[in-house]
Protein backbone atom coordinates (compact mmCIF):
# COMPACT_ATOMS: atom_id res chain seq x y z
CA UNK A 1 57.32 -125.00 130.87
CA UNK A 2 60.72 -125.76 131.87
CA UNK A 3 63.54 -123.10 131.00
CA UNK A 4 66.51 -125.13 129.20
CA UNK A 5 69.06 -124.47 131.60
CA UNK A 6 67.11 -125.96 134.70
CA UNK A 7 66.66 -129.47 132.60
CA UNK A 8 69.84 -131.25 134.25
CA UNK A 9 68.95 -129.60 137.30
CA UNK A 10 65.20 -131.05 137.47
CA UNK A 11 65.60 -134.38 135.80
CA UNK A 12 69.08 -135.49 137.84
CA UNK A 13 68.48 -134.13 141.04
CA UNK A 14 64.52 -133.64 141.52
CA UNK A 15 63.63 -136.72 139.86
CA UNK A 16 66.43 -138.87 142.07
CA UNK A 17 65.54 -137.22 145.11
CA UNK A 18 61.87 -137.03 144.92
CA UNK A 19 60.29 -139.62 142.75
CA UNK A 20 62.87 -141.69 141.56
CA UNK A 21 60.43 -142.44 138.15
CA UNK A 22 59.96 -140.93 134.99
CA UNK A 23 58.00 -137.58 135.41
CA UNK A 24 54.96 -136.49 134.00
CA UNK A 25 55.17 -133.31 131.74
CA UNK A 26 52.79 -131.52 134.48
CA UNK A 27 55.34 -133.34 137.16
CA UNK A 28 58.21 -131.55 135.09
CA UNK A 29 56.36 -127.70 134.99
CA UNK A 30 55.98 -128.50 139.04
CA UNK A 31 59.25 -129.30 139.25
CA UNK A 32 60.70 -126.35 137.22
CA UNK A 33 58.67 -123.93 139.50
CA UNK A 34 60.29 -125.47 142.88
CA UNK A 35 63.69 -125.24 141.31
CA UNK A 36 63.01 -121.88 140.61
CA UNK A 37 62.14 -120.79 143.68
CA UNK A 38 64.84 -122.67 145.53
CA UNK A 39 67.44 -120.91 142.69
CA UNK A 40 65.68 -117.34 144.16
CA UNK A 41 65.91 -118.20 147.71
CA UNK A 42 69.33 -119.33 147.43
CA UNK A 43 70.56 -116.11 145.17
CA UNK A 44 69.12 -113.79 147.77
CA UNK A 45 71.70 -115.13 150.67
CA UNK A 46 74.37 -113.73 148.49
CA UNK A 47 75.45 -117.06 147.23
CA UNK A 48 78.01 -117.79 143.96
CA UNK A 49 76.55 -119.91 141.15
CA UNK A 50 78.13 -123.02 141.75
CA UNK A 51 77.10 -121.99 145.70
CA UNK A 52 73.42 -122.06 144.19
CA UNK A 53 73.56 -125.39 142.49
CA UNK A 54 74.84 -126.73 145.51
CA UNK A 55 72.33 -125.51 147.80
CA UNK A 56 69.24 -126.08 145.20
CA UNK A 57 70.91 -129.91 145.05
CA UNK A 58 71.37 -130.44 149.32
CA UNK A 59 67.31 -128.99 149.14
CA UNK A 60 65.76 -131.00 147.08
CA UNK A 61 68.07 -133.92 148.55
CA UNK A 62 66.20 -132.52 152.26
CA UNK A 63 63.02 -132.72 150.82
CA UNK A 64 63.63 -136.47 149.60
CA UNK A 65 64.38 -137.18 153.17
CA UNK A 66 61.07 -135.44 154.46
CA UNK A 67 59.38 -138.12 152.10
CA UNK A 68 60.68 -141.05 153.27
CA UNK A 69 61.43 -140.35 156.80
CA UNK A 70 64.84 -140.75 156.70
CA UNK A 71 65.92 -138.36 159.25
CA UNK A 72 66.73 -138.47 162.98
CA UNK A 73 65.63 -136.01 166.20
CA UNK A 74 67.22 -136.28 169.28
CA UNK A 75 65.67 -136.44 172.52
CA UNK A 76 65.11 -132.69 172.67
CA UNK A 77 62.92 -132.75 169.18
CA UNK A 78 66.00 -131.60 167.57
CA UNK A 79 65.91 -131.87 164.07
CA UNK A 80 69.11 -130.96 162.58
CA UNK A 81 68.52 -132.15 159.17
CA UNK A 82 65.19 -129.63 159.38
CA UNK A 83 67.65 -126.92 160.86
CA UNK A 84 70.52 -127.06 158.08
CA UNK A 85 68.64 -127.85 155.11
CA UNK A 86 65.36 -125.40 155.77
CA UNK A 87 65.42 -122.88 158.78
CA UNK A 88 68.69 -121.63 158.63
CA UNK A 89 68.97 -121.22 154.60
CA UNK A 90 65.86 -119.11 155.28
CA UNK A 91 66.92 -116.91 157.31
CA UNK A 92 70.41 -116.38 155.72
CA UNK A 93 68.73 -113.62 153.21
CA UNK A 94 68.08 -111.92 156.30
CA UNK A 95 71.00 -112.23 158.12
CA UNK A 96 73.13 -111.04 155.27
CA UNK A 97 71.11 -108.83 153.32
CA UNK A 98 68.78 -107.13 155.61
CA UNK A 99 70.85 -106.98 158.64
CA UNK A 100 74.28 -107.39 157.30
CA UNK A 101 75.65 -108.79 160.68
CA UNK A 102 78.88 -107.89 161.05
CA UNK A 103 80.32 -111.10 163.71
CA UNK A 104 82.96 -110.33 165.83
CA UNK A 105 84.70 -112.71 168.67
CA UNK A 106 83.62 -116.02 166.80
CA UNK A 107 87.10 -117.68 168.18
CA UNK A 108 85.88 -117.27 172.08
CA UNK A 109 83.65 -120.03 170.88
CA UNK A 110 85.22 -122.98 171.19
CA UNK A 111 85.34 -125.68 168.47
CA UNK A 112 84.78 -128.53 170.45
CA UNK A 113 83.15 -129.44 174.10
CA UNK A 114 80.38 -127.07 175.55
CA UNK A 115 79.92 -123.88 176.52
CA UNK A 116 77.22 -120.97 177.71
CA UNK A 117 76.50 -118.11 175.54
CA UNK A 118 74.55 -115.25 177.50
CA UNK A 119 73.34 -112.37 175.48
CA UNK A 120 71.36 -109.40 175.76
CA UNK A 121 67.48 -109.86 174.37
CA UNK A 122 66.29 -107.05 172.76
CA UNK A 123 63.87 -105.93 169.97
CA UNK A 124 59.82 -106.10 170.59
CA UNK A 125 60.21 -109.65 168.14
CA UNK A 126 63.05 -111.85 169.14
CA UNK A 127 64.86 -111.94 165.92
CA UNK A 128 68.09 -111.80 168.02
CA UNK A 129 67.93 -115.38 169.17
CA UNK A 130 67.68 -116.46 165.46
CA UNK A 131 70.58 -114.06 164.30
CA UNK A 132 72.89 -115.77 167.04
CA UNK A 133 71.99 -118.92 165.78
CA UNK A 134 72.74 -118.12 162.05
CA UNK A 135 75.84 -116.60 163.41
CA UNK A 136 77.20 -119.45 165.31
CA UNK A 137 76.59 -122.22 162.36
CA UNK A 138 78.09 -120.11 159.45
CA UNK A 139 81.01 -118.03 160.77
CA UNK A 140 82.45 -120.66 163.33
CA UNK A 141 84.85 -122.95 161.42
CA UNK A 142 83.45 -125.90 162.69
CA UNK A 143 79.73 -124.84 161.88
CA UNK A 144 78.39 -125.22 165.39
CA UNK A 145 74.43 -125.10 166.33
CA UNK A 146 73.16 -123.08 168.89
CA UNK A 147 71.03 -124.92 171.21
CA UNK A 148 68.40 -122.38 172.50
CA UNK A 149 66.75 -121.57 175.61
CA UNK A 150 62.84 -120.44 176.08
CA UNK A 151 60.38 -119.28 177.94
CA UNK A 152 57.77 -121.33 178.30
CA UNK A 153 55.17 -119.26 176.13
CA UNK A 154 57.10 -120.29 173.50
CA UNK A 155 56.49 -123.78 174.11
CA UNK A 156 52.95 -123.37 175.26
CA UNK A 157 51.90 -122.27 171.50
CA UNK A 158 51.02 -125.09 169.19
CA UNK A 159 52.75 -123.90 166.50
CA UNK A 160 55.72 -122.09 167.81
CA UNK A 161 56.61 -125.13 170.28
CA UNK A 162 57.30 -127.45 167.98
CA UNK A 163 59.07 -125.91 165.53
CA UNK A 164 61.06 -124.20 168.31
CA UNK A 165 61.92 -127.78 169.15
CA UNK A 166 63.13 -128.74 165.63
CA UNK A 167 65.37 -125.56 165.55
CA UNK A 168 67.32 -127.19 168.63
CA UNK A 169 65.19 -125.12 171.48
CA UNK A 170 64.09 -126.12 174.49
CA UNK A 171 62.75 -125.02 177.82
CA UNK A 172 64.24 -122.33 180.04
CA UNK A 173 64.99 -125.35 183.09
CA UNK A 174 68.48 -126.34 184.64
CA UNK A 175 67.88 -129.59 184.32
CA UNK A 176 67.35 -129.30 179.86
CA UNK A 177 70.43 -126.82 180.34
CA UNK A 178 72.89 -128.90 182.35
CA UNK A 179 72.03 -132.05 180.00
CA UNK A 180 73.03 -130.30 176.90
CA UNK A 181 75.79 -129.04 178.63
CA UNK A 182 77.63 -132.57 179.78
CA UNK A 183 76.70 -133.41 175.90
CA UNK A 184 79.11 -130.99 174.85
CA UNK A 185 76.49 -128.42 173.08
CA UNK A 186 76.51 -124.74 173.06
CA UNK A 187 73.54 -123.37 174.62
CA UNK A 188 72.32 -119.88 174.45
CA UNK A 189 70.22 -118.40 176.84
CA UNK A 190 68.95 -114.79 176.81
CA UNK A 191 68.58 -113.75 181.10
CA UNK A 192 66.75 -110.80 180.48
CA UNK A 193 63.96 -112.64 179.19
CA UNK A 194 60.56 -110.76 177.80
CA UNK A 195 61.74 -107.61 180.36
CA UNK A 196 64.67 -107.52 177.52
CA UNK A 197 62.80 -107.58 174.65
CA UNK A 198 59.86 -105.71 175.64
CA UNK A 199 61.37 -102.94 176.82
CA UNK A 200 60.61 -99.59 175.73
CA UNK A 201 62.77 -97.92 172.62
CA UNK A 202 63.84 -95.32 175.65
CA UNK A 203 65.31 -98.08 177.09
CA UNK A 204 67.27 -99.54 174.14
CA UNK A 205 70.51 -100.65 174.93
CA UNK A 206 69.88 -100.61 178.76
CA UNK A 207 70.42 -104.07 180.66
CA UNK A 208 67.04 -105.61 182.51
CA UNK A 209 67.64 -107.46 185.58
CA UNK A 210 69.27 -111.09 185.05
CA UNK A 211 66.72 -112.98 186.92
CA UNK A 212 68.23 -115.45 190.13
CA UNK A 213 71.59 -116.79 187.90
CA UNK A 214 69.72 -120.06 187.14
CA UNK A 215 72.35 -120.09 183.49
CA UNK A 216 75.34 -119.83 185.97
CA UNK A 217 74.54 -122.57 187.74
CA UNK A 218 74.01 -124.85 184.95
CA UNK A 219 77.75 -123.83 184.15
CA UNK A 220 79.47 -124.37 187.06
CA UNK A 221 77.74 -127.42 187.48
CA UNK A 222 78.88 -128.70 183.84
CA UNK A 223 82.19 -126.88 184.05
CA UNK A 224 81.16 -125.17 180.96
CA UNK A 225 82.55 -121.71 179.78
CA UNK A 226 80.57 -118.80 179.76
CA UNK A 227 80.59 -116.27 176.54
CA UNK A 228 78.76 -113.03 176.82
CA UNK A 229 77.67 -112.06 173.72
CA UNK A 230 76.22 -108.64 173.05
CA UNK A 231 74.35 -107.55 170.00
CA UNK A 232 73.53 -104.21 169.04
CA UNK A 233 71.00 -103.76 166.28
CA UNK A 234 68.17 -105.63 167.09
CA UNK A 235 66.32 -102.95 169.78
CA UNK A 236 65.99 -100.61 166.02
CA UNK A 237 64.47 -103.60 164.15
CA UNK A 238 60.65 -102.51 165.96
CA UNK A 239 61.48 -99.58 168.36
CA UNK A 240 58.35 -100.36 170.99
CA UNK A 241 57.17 -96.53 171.67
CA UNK A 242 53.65 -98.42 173.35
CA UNK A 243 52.34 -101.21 175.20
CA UNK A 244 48.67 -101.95 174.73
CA UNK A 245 48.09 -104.04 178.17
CA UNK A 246 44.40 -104.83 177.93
CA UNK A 247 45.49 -106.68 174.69
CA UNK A 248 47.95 -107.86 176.26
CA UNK A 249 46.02 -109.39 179.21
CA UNK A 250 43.53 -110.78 176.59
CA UNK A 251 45.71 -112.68 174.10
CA UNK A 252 48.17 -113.54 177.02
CA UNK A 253 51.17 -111.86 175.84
CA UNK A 254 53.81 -110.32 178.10
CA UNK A 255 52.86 -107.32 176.01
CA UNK A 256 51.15 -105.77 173.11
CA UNK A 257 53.51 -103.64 171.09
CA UNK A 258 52.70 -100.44 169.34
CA UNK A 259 55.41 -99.65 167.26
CA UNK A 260 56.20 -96.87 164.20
CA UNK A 261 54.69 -99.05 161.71
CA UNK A 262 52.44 -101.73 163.44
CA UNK A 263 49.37 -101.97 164.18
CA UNK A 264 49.00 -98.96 161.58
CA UNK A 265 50.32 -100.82 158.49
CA UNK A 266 48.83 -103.86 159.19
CA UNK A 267 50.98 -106.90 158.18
CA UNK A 268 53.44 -104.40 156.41
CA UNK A 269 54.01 -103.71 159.63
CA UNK A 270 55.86 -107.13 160.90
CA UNK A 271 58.56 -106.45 158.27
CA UNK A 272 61.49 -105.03 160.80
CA UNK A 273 63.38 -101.88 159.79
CA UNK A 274 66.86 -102.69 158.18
CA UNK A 275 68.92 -101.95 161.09
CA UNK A 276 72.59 -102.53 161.15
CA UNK A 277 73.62 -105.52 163.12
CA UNK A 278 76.86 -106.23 165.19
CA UNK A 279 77.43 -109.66 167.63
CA UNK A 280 80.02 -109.42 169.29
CA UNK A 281 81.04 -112.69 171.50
CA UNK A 282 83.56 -111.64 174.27
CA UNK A 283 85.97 -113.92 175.95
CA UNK A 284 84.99 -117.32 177.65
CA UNK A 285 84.25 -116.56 181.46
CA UNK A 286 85.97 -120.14 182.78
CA UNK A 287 83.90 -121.93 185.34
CA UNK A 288 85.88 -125.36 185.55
CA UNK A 289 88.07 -124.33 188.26
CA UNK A 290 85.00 -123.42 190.68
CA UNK A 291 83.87 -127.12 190.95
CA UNK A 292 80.27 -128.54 191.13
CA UNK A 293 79.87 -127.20 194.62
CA UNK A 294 80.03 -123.55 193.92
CA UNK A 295 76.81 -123.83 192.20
CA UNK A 296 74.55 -123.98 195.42
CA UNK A 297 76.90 -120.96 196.70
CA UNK A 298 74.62 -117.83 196.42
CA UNK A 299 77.30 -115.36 196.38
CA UNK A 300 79.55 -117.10 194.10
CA UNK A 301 76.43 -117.20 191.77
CA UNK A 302 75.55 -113.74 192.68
CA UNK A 303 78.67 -112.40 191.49
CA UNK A 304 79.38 -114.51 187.99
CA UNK A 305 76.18 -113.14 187.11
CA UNK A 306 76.93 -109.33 187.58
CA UNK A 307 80.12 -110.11 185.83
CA UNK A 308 78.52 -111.56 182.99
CA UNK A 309 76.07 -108.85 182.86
CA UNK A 310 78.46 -105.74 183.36
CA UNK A 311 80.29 -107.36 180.32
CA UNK A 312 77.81 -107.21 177.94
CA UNK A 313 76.49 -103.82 178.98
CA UNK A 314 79.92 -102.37 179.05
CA UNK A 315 80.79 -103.93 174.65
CA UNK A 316 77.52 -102.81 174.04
CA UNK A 317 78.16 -99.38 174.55
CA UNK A 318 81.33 -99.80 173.07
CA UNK A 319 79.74 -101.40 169.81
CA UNK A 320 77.69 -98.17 169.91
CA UNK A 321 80.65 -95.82 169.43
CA UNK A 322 81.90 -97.87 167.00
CA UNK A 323 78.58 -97.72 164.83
CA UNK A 324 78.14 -95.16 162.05
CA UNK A 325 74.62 -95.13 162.28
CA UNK A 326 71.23 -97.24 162.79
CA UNK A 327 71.15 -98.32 159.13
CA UNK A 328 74.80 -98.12 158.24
């Protein structure tokens, strides 16, 4: 049964949001248990009380909206109501428990208009790109979303596609880029791709090759800024000491990592080590002044690019001195 204090809780806000009807005693033990669990989930991101009430009340008010379809999703299969009210609460325990990202440099992103963030990929599972995008909606004043980037594995999986779509993703292409662009989002792309974050723990910390500057493009083209943004804590989360490539070639993975703890622990084994975290996002690299033109310029390209790219490997190893330790 029900304990006393969640009764306002469950009968104002569940009932309104849910069934709008008198509930059934087994309704109300149902109910009970979901508040529960949302009062847990919401205590674990480090949340005040009256923070917990308010988050239990804005999910339950989501989960109304699930019901009766009364949501939009943009043309990209962008579902922010999804995004604010499921995914990112989710992964704030994470973020702030786990990890305890420390952000730095949130001001270089700019409150309104668009701009580019480029950051180094690192970390055998790409919990970096989902750290950046917590980062960006909490700590920026005006709660901004991150509008991702990906490969198109990512969208070729039935599973991870879509809901890579509802967390604001989309494919890796110019064209996707430049439109969210002249819509005045910030886009994130990672260059280095799966050579970043399937690099060997030797390599941690070391830059892969930026591909052919397809992100820089998109900027100029858009007149968007550029922010390099370099993390450092994400290559300890599952240090990659092996690459099984006959597994690789038969799931059709860019690789099959062997890490400390995985495959020998099993599924114990996907929980990442509790590595401290630091995002740094450096100042906006202006591309306005260049003009549309400059885009189909190879050099002009050729260089933004290794500017970008010296920038983040040049804070990264700065973060590094700066760091205590892995977990500290």
């Amino acid at each position: 049964m029900r304990a006393p204090g969640d009764a306002e809780v469950t009968d104002s806000l569940l009932a309104a949001a849910l069934t709008q009807q008198e509930l059934t005693p087994d309704l109300e033990d149902v109910i009970s248990a979901i508040v529960g669990i949302l009062r847990t989930l919401a205590a674990a991101s480090g949340l005040g009380a009256d923070e917990v009430e308010g988050q239990v009340a804005r999910t339950l008010a989501f989960l109304r909206r699930r019901l009766t379809g009364e949501y939009a999703v943009d043309e990209f299969g962008f579902d922010q109501d999804y995004t604010d009210n499921f995914y990112l609460p989710l992964l704030r325990p994470i973020y702030k428990q786990w990890f305890r990202v420390e952000v730095r440099g949130i001001d270089n992103i700019p409150t309104d208009g668009s701009a580019l963030i480029v950051a180094n990929h690192s970390g055998t599972i790409a919990l970096d790109a989902h750290m950046v995008q917590v980062a960006i909606h909490d700590e920026h004043p005006h709660r901004r979303h991150l509008r991702l980037l990906g490969a198109d594995l990512v969208f070729q999986s039935p599973v991870i596609g879509p809901l890579a779509r509802k967390q604001g993703a989309t494919l890796a292409a110019n064209s996707d880029a430049e439109r969210l662009l002249r819509n005045n989002q910030i886009v994130g792309v990672f260059p280095e791709g799966f050579k970043g974050v399937g690099k060997p723990f030797s390599e941690r910390y070391k830059l892969q090759r930026f591909g052919r500057g397809g992100f820089v493009s998109a900027a100029i083209r858009t007149g968007a800024p550029i922010v390099p943004c370099s993390i450092v804590g994400a290559e300890e989360t599952y240090p990659l000491i092996g690459d099984v490539k006959l597994l690789a070639r038969l799931f059709g993975a860019p690789y099959f990592p062997v890490t400390p703890t995985w495959p020998w622990l099993g599924l114990l084994g996907l929980i990442p080590l509790p590595s401290k975290w630091i995002i740094e996002f450096g100042e906006p690299v202006q591309t306005a002044h260049l003009g549309p033109a400059a885009a189909d310029d190879p050099m002009v390209v050729f260089d933004l690019t290794d500017q970008v790219r010296e920038t983040i490997q040049q804070t990264l190893y700065s973060l590094l001195m700066l760091r205590r330790s892995v977990f500290s």
